[in-house]
C-alpha atoms as a PDB file:
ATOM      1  CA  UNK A   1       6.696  15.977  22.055  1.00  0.00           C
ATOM      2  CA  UNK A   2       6.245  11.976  22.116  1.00  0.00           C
ATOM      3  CA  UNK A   3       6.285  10.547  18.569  1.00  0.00           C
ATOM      4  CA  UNK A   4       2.280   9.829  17.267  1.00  0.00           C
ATOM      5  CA  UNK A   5       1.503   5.962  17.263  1.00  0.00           C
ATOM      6  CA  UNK A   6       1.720   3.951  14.139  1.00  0.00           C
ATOM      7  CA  UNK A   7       0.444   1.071  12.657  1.00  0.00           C
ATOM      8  CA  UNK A   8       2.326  -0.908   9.954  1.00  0.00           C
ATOM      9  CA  UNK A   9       0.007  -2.965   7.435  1.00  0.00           C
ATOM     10  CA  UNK A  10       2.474  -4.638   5.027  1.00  0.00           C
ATOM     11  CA  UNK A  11       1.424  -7.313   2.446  1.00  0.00           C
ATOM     12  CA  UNK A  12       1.539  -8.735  -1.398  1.00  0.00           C
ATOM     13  CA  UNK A  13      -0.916  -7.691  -3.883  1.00  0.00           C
ATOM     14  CA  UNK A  14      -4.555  -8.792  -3.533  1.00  0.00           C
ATOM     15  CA  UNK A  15      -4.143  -9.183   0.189  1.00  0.00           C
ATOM     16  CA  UNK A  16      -6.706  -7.071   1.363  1.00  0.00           C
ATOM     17  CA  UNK A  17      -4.073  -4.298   2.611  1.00  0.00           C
ATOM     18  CA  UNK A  18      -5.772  -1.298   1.460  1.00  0.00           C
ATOM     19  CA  UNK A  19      -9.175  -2.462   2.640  1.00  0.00           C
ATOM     20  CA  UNK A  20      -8.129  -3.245   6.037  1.00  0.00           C
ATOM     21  CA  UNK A  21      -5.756  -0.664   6.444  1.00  0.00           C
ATOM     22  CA  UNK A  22      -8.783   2.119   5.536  1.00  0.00           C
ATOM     23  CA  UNK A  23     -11.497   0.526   7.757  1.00  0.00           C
ATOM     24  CA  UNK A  24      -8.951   0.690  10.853  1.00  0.00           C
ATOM     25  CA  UNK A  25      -7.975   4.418  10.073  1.00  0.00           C
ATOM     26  CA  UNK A  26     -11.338   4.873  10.328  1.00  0.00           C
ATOM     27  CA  UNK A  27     -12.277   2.743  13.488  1.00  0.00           C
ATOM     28  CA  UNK A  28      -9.361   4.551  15.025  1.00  0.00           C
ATOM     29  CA  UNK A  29     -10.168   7.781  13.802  1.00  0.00           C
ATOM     30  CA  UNK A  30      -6.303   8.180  12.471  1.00  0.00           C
ATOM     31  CA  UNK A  31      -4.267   9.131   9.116  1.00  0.00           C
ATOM     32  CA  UNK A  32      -3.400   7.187   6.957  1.00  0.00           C
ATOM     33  CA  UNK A  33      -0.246   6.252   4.364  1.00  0.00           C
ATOM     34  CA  UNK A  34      -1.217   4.252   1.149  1.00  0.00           C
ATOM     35  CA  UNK A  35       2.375   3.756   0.474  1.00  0.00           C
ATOM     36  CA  UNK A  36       1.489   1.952  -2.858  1.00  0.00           C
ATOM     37  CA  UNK A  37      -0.401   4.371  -4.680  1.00  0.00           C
ATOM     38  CA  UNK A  38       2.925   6.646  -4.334  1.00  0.00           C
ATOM     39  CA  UNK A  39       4.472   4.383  -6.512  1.00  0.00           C
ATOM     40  CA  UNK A  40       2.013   3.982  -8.181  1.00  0.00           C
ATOM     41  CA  UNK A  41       1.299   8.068  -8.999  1.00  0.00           C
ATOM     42  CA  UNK A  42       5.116   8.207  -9.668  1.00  0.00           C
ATOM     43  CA  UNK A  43       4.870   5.870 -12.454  1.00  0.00           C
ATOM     44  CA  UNK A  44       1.523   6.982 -13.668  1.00  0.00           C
ATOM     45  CA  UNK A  45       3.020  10.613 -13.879  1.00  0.00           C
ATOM     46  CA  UNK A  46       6.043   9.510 -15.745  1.00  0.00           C
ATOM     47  CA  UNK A  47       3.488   8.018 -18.169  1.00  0.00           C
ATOM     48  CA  UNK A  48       2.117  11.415 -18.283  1.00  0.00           C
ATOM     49  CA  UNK A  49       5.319  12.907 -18.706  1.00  0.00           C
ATOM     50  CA  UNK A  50       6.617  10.509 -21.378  1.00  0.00           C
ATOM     51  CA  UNK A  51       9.700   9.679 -19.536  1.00  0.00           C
ATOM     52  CA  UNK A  52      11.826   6.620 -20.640  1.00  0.00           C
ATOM     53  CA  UNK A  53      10.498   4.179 -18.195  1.00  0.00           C
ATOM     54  CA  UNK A  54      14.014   3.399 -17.371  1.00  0.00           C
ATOM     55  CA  UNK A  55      14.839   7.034 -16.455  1.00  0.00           C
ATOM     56  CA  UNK A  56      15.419   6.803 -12.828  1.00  0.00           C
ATOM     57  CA  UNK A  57      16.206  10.190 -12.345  1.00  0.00           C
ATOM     58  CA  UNK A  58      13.354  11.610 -13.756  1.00  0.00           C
ATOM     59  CA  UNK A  59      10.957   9.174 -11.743  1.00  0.00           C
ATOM     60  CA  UNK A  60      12.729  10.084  -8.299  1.00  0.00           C
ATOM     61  CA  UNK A  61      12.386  13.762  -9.312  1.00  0.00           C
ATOM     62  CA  UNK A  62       8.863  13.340  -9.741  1.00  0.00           C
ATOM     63  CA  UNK A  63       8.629  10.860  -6.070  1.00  0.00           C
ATOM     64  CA  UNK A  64      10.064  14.528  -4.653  1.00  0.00           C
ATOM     65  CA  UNK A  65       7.766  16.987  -5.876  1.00  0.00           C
ATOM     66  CA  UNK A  66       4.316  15.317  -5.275  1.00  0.00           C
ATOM     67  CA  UNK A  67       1.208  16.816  -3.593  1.00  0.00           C
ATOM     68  CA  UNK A  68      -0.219  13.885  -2.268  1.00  0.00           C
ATOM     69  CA  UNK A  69      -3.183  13.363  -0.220  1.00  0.00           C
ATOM     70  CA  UNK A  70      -5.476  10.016   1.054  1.00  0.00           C
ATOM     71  CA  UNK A  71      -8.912  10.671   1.916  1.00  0.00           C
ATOM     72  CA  UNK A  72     -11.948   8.103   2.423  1.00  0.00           C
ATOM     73  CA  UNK A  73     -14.334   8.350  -0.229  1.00  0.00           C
ATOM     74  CA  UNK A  74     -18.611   9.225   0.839  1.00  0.00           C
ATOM     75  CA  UNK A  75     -19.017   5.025   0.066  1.00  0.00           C
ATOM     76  CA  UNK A  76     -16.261   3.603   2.134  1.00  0.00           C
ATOM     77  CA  UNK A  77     -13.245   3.645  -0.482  1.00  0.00           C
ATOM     78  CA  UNK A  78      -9.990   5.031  -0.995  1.00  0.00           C
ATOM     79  CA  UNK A  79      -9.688   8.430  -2.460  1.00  0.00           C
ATOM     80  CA  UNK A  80      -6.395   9.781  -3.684  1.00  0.00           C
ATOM     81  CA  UNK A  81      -5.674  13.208  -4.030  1.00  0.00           C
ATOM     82  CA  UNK A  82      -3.044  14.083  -6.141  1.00  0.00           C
ATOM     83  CA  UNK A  83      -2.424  17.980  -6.559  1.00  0.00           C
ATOM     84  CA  UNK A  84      -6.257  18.883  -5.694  1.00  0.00           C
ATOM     85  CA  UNK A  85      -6.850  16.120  -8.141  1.00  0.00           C
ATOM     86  CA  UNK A  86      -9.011  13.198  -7.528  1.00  0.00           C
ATOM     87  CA  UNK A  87      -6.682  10.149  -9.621  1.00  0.00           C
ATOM     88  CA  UNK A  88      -7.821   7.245  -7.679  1.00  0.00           C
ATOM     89  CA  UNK A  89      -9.324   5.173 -10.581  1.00  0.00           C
ATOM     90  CA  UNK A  90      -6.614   6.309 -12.780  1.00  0.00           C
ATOM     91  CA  UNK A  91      -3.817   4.615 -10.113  1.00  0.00           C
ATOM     92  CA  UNK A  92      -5.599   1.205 -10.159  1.00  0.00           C
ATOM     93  CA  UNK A  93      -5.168  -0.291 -13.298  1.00  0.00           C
ATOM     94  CA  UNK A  94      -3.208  -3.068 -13.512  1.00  0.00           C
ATOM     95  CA  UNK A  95      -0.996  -0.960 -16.126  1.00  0.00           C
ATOM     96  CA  UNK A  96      -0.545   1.195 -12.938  1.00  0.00           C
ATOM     97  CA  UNK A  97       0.590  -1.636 -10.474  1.00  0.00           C
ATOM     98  CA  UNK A  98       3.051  -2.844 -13.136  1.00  0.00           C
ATOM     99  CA  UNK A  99       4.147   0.383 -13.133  1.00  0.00           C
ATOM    100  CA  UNK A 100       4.824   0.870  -9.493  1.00  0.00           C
ATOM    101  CA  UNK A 101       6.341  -2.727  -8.760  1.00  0.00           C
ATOM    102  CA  UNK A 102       8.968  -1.784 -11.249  1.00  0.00           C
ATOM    103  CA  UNK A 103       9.655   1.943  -9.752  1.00  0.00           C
ATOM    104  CA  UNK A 104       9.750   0.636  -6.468  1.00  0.00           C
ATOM    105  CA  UNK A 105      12.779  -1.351  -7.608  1.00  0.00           C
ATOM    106  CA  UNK A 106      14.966   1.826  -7.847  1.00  0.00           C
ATOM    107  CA  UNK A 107      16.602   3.076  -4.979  1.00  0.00           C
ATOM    108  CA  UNK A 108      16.491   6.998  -5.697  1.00  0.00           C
ATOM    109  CA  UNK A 109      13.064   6.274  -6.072  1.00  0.00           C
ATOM    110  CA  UNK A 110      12.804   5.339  -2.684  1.00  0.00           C
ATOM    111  CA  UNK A 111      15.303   7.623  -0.993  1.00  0.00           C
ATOM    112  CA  UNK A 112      12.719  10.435  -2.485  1.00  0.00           C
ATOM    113  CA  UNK A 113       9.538   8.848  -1.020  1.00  0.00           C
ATOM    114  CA  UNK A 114      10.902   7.631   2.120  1.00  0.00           C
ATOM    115  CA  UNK A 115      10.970  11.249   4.208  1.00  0.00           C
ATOM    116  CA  UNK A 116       7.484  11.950   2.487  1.00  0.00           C
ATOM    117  CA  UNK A 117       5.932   9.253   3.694  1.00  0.00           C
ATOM    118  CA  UNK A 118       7.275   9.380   7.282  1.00  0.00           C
ATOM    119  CA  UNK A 119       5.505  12.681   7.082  1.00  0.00           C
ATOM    120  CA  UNK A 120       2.371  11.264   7.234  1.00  0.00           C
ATOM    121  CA  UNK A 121       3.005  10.118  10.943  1.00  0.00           C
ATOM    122  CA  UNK A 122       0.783  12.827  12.759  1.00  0.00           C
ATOM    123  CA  UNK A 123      -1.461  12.791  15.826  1.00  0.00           C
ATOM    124  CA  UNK A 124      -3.928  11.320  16.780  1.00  0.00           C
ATOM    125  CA  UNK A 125      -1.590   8.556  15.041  1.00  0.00           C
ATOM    126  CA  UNK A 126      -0.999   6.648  11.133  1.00  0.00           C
ATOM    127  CA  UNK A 127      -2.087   3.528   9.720  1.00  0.00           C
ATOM    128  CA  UNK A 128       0.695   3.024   7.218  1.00  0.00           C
ATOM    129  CA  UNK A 129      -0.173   0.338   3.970  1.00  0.00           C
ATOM    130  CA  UNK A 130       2.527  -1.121   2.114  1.00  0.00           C
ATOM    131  CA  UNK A 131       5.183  -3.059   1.309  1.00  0.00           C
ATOM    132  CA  UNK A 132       8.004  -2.155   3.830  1.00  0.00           C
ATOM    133  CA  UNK A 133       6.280  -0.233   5.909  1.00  0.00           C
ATOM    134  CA  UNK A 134       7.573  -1.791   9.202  1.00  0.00           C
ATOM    135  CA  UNK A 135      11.087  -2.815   7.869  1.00  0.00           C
ATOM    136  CA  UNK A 136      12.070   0.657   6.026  1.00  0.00           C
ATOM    137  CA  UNK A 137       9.877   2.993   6.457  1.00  0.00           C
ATOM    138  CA  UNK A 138       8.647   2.744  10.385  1.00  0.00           C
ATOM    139  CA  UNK A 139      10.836   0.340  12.149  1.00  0.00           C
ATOM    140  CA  UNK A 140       9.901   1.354  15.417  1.00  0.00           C
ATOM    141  CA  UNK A 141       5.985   1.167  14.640  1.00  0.00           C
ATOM    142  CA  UNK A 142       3.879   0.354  17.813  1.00  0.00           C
ATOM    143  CA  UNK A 143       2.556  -2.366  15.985  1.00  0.00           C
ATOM    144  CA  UNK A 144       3.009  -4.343  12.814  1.00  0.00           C
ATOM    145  CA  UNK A 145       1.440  -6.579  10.763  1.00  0.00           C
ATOM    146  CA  UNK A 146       2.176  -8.912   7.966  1.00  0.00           C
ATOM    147  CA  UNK A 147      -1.048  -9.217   5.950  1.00  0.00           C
ATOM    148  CA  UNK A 148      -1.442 -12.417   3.451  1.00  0.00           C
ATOM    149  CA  UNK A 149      -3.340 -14.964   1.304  1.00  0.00           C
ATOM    150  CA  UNK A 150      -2.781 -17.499  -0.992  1.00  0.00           C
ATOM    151  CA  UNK A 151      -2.126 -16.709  -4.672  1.00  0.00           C
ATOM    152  CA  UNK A 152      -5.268 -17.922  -6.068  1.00  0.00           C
ATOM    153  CA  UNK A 153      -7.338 -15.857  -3.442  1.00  0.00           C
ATOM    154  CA  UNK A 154      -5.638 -13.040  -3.965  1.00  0.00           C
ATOM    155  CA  UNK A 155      -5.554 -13.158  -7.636  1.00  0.00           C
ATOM    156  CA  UNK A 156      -9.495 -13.841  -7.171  1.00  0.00           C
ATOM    157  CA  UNK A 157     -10.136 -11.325  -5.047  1.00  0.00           C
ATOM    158  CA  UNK A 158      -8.341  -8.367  -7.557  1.00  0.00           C
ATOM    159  CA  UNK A 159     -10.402  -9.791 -10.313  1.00  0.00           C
ATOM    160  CA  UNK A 160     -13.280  -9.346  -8.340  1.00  0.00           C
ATOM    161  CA  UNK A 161     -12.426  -5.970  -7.427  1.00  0.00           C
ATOM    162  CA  UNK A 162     -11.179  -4.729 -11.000  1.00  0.00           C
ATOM    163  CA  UNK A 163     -14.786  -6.659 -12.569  1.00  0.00           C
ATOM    164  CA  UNK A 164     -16.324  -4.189  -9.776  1.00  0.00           C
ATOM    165  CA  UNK A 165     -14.750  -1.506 -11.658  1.00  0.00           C
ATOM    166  CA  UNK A 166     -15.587  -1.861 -15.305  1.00  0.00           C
ATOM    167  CA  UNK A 167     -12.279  -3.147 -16.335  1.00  0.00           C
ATOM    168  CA  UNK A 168     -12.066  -6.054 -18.845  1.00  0.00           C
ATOM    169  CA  UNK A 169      -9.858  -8.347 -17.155  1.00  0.00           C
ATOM    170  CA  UNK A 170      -8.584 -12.061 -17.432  1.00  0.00           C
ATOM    171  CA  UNK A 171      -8.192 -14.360 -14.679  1.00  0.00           C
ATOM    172  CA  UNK A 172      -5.117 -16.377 -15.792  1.00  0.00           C
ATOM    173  CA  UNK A 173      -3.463 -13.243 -16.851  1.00  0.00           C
ATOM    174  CA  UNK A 174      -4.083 -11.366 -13.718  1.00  0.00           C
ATOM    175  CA  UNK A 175      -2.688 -14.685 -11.976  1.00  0.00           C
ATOM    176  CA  UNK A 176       0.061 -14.615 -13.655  1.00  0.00           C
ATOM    177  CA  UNK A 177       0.881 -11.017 -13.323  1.00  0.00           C
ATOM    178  CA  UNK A 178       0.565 -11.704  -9.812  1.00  0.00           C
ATOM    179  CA  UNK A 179       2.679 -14.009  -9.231  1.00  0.00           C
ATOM    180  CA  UNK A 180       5.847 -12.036 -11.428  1.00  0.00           C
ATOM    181  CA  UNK A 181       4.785  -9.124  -9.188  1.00  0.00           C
ATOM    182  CA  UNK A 182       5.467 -11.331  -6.205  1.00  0.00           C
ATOM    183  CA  UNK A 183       8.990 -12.631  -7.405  1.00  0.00           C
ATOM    184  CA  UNK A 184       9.791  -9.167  -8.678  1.00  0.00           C
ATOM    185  CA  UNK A 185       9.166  -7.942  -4.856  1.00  0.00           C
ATOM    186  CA  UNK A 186      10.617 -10.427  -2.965  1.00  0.00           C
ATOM    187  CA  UNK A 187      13.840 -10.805  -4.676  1.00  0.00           C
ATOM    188  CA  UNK A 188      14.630  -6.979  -5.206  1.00  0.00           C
ATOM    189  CA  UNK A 189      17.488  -5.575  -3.667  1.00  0.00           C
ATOM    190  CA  UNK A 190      15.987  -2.999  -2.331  1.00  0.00           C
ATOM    191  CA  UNK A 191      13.876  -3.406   0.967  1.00  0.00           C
ATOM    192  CA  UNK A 192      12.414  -6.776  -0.358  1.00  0.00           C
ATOM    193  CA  UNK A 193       8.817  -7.806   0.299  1.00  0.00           C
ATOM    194  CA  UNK A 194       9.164  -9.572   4.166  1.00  0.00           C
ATOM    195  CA  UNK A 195       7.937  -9.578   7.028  1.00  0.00           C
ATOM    196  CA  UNK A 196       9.763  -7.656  10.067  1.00  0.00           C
ATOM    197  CA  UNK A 197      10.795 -10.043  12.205  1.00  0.00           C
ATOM    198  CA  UNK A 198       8.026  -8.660  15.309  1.00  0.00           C
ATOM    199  CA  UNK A 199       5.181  -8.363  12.858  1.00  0.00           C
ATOM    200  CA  UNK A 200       2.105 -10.259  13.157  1.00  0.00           C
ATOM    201  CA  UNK A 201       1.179 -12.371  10.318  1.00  0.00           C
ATOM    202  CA  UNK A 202      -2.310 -12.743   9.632  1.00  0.00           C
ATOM    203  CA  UNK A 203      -3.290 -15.162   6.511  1.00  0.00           C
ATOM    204  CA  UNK A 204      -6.509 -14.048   5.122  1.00  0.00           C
ATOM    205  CA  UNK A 205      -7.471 -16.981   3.355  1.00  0.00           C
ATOM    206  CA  UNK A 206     -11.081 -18.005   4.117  1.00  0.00           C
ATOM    207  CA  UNK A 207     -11.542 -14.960   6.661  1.00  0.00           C
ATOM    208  CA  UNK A 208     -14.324 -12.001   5.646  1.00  0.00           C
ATOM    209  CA  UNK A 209     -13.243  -8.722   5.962  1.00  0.00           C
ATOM    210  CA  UNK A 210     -14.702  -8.145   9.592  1.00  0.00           C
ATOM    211  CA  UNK A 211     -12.609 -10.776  10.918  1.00  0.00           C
ATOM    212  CA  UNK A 212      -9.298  -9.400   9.554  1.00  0.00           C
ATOM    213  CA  UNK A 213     -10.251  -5.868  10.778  1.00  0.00           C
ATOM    214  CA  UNK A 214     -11.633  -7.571  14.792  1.00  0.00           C
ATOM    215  CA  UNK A 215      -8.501  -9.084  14.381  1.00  0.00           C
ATOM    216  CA  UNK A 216      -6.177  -6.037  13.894  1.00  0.00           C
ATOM    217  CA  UNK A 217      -8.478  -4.139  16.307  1.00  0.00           C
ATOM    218  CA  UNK A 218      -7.734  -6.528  18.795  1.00  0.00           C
ATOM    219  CA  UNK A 219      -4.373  -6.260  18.666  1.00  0.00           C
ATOM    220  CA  UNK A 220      -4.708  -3.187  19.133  1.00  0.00           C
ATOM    221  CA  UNK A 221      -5.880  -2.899  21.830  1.00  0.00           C
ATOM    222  CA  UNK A 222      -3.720  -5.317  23.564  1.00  0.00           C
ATOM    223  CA  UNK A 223      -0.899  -2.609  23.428  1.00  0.00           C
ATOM    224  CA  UNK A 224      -3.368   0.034  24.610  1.00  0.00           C
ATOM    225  CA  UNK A 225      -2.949   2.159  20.622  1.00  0.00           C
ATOM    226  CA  UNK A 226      -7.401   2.271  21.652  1.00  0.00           C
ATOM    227  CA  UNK A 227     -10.014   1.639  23.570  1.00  0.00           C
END
């Protein structure tokens, strides 16, 4: 049986990832793999669990025993499903992307996630959001792109987002917490924040959301993935 199709949507923080990478699972009518918000639920349940946050272990035990699920919410959004759960406003603090950035970091971590997540790659095909989603995770994607902005938009744009949500929030902190996020990414040893060396880089800056989606659709197409 020939391997579903995937789609790799790799990025920093405040990028627009998640947003694109939902609207094109939709447009395509395929699954998708919010590779963050694993990391992000591991650290969130080690919270929970009152683990040391340096207890690697007990983190990468956690990465293996999750019931995970991504839905699209009645209104558009993201909806994660953790264990029949709903936890998707719980997994988007900043608190929580901390969190994640710093798990992430830790290769059992990652050895635990990384068969889970290439899981997710079932017909009619995956959309795949992340971080090293086509250099780790799906090498061999049928297409990959390398989703950015400058750090002032993308610090803008989170604010926005996190305003949207209720949460008290301060742009200079939130900038600055980007940017350590950033370094902390690019510079860990373990599959650093890059792009693969095929992926398409697309720089958000200035573009609506539309655009970035046409955009990805387009490609697309272009190596027949849709109509």
């Amino acid at each position: 049986m020939p391997s579903p199709p995937i789609v790799t949507i790799d990025g920093p923080s405040g990028s627009g990832k998640g947003t694109i990478s939902r609207a094109v699972a939709v447009r395509a009518g395929w699954h998708l793999l919010d590779s963050g918000a694993l990391y992000r639920l591991v650290a969130l349940a080690g919270r929970k669990r009152s683990l040391n946050p340096d207890d690697t272990q007990g983190h990468a035990q956690i990465a293996g025993s999750m019931d995970v699920r991504f839905d699209v919410a009645t209104d558009g959004g993201e909806a994660v499903i953790l264990a029949g759960e709903e936890v998707t406003r719980q997994i988007r603090s900043e608190e929580a992307g901390q969190g994640a950035s710093r798990v992430a970091a830790w290769p059992a971590v990652r050895s635990a996630l990384l068969d889970r997540q290439r899981a997710f790659a079932k017909a009619p095909g995956l959309v795949a959001d992340g971080r090293d989603m086509g250099t780790v995770v799906f090498p061999t994607a049928d297409l990959k792109i390398f989703l950015t902005a400058s750090p002032a938009e993308r610090a803008l744009r989170r604010y926005k987002q996190l305003k949207d949500k209720g949460s008290d929030v301060s742009l200079p902190a939130l900038s600055r917490e980007i940017t350590e996020r950033d370094q902390r990414d690019a510079t860990r040893t373990v599959a650093p924040l890059k792009p693969a060396p095929d992926a398409e880089v697309i720089d958000s800056t200035g573009l609506s959301i539309d655009q970035v989606i046409d955009r990805v659709i387009a490609l697309g197409r272009e190596r027949a993935l849709w109509a």
